[in-house]
N, C-alpha and C. Protein backbone atom coordinates (compact mmCIF):
# COMPACT_ATOMS: atom_id res chain seq x y z
N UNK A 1 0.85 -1.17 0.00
CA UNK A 1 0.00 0.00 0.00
C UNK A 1 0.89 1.23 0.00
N UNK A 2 0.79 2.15 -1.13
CA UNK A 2 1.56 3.14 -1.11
C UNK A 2 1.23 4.29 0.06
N UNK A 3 1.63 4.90 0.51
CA UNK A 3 1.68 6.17 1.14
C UNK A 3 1.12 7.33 0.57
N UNK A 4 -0.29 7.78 0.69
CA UNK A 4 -0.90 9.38 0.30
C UNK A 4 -0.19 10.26 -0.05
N UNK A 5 1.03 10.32 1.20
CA UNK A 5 1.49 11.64 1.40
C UNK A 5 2.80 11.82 0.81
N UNK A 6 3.49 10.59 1.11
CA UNK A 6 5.21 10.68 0.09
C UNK A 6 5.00 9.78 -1.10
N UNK A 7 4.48 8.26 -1.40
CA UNK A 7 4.16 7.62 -2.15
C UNK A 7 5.34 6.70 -1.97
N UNK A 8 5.75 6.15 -0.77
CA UNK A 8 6.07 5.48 -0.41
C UNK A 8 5.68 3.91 0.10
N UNK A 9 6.43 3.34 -0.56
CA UNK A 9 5.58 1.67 -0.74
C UNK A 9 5.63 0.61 0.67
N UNK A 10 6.30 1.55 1.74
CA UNK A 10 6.92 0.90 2.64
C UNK A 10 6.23 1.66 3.99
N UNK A 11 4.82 0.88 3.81
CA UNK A 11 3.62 1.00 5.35
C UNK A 11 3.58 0.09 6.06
N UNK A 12 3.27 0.41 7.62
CA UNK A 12 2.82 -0.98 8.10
C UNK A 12 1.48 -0.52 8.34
N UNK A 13 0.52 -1.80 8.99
CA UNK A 13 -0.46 -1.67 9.48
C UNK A 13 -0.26 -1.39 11.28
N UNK A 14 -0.62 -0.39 11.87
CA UNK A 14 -0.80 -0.29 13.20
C UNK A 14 -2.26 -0.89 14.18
N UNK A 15 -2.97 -0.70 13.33
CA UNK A 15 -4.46 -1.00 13.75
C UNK A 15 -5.21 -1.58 12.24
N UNK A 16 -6.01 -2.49 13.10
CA UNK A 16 -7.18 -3.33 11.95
C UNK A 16 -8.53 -3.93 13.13
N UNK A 17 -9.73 -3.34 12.27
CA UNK A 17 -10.69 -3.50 13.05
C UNK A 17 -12.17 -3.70 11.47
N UNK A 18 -13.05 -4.52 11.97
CA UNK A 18 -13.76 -5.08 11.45
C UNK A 18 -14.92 -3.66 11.16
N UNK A 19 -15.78 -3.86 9.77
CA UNK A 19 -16.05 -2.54 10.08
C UNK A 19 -17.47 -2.98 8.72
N UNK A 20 -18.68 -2.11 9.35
CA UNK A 20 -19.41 -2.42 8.09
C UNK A 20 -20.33 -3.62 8.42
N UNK A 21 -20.03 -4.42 9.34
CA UNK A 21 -21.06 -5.79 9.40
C UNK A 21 -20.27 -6.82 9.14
N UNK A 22 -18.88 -6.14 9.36
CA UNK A 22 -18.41 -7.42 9.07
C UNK A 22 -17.57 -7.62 7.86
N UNK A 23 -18.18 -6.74 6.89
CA UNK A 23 -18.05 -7.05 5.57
C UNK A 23 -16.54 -6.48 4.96
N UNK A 24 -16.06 -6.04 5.30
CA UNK A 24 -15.07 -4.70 5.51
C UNK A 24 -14.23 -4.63 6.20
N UNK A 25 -12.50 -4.73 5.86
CA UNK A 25 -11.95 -3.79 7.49
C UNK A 25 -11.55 -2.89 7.17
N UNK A 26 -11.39 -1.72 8.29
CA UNK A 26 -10.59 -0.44 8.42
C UNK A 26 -9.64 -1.03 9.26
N UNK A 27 -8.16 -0.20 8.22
CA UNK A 27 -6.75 -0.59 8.61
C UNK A 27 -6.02 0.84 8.90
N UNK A 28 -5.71 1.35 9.94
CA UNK A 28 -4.97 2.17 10.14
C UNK A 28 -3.48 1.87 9.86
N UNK A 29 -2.90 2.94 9.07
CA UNK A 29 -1.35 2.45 8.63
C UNK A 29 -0.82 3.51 9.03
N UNK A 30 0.86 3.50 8.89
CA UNK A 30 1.60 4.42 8.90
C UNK A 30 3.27 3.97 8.00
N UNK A 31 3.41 5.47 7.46
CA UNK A 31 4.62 4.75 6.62
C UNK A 31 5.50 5.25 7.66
N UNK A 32 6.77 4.77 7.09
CA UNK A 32 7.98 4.24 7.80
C UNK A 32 8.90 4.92 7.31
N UNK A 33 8.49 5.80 6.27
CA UNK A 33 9.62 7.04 5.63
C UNK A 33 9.21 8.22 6.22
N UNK A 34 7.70 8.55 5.95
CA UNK A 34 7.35 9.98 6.67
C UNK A 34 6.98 10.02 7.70
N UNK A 35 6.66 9.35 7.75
CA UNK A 35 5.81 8.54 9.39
C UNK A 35 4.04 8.93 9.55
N UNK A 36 3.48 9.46 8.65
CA UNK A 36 1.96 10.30 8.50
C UNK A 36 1.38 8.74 8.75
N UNK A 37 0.23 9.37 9.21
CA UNK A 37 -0.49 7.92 9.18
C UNK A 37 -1.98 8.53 8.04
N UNK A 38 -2.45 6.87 7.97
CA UNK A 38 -3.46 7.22 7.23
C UNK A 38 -4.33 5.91 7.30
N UNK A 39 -5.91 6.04 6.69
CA UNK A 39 -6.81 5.14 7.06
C UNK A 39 -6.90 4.19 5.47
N UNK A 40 -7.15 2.91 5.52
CA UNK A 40 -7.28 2.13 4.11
C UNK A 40 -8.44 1.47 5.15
N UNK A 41 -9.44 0.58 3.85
CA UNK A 41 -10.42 0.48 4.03
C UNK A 41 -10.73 -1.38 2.94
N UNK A 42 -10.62 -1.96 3.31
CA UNK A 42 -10.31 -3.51 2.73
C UNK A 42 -11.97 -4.32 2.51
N UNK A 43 -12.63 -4.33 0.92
CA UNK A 43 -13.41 -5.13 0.99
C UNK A 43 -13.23 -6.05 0.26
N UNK A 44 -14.15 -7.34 0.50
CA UNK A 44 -13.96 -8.86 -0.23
C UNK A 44 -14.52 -8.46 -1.59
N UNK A 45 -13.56 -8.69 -2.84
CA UNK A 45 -14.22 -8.26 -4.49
C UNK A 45 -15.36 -8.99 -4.20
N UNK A 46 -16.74 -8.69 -4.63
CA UNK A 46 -17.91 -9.70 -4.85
C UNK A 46 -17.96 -10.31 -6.26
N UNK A 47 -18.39 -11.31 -6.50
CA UNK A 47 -18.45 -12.16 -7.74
C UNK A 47 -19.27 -11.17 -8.83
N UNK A 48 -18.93 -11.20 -9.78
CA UNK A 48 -19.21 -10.29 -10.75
C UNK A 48 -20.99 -10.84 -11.19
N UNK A 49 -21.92 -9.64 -10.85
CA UNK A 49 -23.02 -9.77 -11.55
C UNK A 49 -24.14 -9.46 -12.14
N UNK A 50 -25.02 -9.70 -12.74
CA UNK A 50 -25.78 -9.10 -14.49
C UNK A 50 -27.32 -8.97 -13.56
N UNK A 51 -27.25 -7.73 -13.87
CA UNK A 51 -29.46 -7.47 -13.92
C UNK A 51 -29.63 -7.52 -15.31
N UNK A 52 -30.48 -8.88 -15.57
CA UNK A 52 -31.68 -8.69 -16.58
C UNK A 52 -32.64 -7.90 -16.82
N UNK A 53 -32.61 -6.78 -17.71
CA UNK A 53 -33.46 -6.04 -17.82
C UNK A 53 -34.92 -6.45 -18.37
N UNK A 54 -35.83 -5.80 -17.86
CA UNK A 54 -37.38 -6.33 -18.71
C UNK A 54 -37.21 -6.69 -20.63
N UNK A 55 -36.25 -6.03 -20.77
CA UNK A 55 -36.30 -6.38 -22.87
C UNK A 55 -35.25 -6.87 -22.96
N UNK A 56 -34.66 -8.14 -21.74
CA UNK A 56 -34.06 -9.16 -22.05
C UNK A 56 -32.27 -9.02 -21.98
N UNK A 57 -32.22 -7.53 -22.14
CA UNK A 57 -30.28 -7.15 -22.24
C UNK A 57 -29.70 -6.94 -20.34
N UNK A 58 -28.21 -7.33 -20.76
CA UNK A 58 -27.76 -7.71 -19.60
C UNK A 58 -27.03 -6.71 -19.23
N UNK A 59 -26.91 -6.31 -17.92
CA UNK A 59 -26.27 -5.04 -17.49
C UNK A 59 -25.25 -5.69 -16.33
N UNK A 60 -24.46 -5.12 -16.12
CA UNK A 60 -23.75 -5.58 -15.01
C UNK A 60 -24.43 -4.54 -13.54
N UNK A 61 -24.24 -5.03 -12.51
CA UNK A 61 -24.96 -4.83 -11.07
C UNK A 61 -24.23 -3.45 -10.93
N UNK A 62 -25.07 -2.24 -10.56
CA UNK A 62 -23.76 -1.75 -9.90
C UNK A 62 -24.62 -1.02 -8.80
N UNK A 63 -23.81 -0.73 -7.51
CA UNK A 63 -24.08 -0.36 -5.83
C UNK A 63 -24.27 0.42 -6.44
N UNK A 64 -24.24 1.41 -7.14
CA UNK A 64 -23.95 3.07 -6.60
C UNK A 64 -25.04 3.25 -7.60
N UNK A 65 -26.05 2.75 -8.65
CA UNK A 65 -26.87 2.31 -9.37
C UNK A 65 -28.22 2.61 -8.25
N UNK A 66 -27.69 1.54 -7.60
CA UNK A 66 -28.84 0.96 -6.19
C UNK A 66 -28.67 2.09 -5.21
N UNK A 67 -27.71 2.50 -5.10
CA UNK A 67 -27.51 3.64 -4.06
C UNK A 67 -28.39 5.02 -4.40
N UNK A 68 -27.93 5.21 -5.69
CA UNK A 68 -28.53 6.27 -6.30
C UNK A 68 -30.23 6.26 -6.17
N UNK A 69 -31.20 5.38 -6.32
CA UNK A 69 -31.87 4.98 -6.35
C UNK A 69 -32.63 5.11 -5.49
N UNK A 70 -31.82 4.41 -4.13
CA UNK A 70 -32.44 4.53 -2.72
C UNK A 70 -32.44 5.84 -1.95
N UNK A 71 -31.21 7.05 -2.72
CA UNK A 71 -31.08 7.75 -2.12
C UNK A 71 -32.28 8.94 -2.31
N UNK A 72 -32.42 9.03 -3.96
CA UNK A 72 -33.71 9.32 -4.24
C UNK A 72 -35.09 9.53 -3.67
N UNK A 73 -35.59 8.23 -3.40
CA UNK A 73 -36.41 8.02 -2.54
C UNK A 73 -36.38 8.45 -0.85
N UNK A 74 -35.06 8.88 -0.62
CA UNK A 74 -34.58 9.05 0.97
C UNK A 74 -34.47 10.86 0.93
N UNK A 75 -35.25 11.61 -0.55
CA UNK A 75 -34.66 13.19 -0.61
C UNK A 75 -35.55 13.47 1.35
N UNK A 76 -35.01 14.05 1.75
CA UNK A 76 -35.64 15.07 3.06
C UNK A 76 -36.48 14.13 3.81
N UNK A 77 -35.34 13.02 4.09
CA UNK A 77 -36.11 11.98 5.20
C UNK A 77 -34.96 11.57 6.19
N UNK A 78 -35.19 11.85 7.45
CA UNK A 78 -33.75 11.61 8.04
C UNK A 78 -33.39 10.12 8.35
N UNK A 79 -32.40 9.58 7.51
CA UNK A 79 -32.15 8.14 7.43
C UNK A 79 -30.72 8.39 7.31
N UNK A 80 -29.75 7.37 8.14
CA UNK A 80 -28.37 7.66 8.87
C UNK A 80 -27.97 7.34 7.73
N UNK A 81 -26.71 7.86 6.62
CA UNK A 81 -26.37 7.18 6.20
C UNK A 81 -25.53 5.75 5.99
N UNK A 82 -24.73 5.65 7.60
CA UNK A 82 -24.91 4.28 7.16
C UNK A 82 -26.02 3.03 7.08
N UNK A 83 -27.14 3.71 7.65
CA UNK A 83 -27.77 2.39 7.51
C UNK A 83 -28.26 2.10 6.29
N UNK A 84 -28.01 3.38 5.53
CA UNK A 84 -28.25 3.07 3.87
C UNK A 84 -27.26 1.76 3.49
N UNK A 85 -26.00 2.35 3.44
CA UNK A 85 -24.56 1.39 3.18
C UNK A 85 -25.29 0.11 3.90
N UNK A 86 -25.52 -0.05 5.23
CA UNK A 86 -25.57 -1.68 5.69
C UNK A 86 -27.10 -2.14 4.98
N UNK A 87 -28.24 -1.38 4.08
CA UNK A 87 -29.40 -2.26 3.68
C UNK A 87 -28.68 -2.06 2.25
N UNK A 88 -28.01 -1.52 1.26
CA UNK A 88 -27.04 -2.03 0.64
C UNK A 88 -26.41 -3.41 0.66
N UNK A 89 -25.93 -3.59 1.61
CA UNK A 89 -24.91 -4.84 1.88
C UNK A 89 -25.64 -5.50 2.18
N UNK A 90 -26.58 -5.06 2.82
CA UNK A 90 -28.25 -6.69 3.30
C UNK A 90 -28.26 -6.92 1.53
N UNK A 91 -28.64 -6.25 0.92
CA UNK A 91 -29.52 -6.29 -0.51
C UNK A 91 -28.25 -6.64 -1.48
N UNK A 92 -27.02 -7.13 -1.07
CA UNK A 92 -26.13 -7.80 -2.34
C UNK A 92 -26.26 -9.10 -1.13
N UNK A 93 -25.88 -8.93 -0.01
CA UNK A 93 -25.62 -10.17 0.17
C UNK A 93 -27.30 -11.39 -0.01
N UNK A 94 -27.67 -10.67 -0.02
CA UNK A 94 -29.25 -11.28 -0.24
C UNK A 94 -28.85 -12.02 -1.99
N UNK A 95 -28.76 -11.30 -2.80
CA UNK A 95 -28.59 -11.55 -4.36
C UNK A 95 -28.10 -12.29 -4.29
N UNK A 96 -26.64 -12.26 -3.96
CA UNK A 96 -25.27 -13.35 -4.23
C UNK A 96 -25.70 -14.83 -3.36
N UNK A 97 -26.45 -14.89 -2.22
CA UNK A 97 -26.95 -15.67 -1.32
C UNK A 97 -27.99 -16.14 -2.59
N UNK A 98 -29.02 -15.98 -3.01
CA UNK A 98 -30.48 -16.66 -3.34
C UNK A 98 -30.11 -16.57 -4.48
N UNK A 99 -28.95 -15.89 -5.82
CA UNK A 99 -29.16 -15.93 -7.51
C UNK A 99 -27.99 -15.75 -8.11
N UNK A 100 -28.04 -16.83 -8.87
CA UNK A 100 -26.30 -17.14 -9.41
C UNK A 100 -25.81 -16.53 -10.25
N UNK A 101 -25.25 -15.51 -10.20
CA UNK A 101 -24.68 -14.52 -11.23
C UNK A 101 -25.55 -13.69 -11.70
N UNK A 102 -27.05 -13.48 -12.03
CA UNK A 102 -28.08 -13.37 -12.69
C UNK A 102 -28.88 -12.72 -11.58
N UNK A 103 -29.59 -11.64 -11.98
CA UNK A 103 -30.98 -11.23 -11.12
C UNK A 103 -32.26 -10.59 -11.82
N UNK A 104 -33.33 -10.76 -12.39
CA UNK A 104 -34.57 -9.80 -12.83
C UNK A 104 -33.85 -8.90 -12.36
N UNK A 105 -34.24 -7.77 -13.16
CA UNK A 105 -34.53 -6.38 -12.37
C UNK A 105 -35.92 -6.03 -11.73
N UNK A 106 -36.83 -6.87 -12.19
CA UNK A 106 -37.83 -7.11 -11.20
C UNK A 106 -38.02 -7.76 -9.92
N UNK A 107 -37.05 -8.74 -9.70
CA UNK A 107 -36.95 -9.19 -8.81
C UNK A 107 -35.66 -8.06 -7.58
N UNK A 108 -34.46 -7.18 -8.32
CA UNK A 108 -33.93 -6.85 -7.80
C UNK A 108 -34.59 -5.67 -7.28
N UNK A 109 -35.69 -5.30 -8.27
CA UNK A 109 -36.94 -3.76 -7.50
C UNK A 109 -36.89 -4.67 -6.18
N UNK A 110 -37.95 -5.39 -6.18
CA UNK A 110 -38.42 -6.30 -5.09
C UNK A 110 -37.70 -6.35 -3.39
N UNK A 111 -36.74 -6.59 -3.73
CA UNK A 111 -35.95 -6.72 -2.91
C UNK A 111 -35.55 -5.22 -2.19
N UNK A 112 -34.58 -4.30 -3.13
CA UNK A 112 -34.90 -3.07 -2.69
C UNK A 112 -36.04 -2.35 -2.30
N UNK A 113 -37.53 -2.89 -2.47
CA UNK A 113 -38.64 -2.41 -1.48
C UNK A 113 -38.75 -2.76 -1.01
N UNK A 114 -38.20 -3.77 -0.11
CA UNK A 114 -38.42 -4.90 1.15
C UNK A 114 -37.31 -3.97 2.19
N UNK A 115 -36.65 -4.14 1.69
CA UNK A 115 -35.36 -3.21 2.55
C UNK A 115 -35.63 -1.88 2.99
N UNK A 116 -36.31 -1.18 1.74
CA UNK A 116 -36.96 0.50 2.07
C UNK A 116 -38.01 0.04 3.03
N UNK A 117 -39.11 -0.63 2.94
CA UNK A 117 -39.72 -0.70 3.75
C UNK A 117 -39.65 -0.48 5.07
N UNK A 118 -37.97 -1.38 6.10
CA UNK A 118 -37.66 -1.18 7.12
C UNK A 118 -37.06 0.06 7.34
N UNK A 119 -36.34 0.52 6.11
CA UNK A 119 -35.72 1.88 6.45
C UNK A 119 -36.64 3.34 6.98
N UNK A 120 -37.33 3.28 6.05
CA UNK A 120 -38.32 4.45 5.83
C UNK A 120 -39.78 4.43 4.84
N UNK A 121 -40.75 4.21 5.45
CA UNK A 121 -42.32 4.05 4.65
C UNK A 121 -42.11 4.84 3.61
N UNK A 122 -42.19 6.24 4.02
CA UNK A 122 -42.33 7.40 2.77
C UNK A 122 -41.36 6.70 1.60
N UNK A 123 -40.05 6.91 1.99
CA UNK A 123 -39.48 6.03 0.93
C UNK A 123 -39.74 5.14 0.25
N UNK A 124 -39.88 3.56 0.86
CA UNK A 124 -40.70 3.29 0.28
C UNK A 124 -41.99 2.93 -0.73
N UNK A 125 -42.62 4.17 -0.43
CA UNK A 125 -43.83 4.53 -1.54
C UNK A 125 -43.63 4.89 -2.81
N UNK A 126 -42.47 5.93 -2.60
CA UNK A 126 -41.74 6.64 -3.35
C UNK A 126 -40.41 5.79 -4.40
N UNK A 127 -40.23 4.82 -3.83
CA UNK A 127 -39.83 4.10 -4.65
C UNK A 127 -40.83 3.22 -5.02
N UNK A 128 -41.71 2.72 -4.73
CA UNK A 128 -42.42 2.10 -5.29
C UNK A 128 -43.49 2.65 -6.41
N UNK A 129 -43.58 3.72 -5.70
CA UNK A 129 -44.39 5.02 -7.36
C UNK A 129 -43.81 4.49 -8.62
N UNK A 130 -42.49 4.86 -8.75
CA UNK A 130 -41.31 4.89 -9.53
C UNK A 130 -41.48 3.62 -10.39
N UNK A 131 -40.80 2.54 -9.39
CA UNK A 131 -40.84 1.09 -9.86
C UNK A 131 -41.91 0.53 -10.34
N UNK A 132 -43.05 0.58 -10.25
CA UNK A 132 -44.27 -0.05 -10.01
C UNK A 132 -44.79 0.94 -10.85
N UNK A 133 -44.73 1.84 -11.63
CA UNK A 133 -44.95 2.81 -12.18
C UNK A 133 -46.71 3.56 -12.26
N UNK A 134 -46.70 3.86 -10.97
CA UNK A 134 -48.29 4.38 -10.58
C UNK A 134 -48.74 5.10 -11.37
N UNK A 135 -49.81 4.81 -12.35
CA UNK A 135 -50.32 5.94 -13.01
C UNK A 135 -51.73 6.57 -12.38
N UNK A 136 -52.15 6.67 -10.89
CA UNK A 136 -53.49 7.09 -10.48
C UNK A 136 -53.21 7.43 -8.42
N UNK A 137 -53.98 8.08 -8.37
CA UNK A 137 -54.06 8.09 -6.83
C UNK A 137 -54.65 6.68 -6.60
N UNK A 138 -55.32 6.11 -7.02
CA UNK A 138 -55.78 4.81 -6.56
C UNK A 138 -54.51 3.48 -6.24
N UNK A 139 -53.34 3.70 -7.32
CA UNK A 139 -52.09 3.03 -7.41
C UNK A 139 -51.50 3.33 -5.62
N UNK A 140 -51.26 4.69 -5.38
CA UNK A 140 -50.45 4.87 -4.02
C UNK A 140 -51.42 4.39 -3.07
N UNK A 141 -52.85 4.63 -2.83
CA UNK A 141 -53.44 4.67 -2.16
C UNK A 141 -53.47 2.62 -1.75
N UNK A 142 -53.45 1.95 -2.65
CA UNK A 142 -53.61 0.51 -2.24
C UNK A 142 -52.36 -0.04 -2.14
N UNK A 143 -51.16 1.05 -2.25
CA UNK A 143 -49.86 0.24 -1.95
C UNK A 143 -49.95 0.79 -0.54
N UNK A 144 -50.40 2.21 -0.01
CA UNK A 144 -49.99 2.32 1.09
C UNK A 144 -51.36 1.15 2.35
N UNK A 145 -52.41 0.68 1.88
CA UNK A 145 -53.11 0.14 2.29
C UNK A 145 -52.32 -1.53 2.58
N UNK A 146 -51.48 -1.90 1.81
CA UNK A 146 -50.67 -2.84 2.05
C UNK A 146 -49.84 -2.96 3.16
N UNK A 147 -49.18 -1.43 3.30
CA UNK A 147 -48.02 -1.13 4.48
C UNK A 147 -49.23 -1.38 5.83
N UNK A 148 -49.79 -0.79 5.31
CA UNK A 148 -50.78 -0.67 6.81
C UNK A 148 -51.30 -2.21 7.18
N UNK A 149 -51.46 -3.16 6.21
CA UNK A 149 -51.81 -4.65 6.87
C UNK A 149 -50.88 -5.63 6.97
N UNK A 150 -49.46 -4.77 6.55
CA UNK A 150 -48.47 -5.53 7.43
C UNK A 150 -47.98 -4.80 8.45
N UNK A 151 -48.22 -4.33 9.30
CA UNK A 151 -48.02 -3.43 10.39
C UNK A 151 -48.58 -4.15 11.75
């Protein structure tokens, strides 16, 4: 691991601590020429994988796709951001767990409204407007009638 500050190839690690759920560590280093310390951040590559779109073409997965997405739905709702990052990491490790390389993008909506659900209702809805593509007050009105009979 090079060094930020001189670009020096010669760090150690001082500290390493588990971080994220697990999923992740944060490694505190310091080089050994300048002596600065600095933070690195270590995740497991995940297996490379494709959302099927509804007209059949294959996209590769991407977080920040899903992030973007969720964050959307999260405009002027106070939700921590990490617990965004950890229903993120619920919602790949869910994929990679239950679908082999491959996911609907209907099925991957799905999942991301299961997750909004616990995060934030409004959200939620709001992603589900979107996804589910409501064309009537009658559309929100019987999705939010749903939230309410699983409650």
């Amino acid at each position: 691991m090079k060094c930020p500050f001189c670009g020096s190839e010669n760090t150690k690690v001082i500290d390493s601590r588990a971080y994220s759920d697990g999923n992740s560590i944060k490694r505190r280093r310091e080089c050994e020429d300048c002596k600065k310390r600095f933070t690195t951040h270590e995740k497991v590559v995940e297996l490379t994988l494709y959302v099927i779109k509804k007209d059949g073409v294959k996209q590769s997965y991407s977080r920040e796709k899903v992030r973007k997405g969720i964050a959307r739905s999260l405009v002027k709702r106070k939700v921590d951001s990490e617990r965004i990052e950890e229903a993120i990491d619920k919602i790949e490790r869910e994929i990679l767990t239950n679908y082999s390389g491959e996911i609907k993008s209907s099925d991957l909506g799905n999942i991301i409204m299961s997750y909004l659900l616990d995060l934030d209702e409004i959200a939620y809805v709001r992603f589900a407007s979107v996804y589910k593509k409501f064309d009537s007050l009658e559309s929100f009105i019987k999705e939010i009638e749903k939230i309410r009979k699983k409650k």
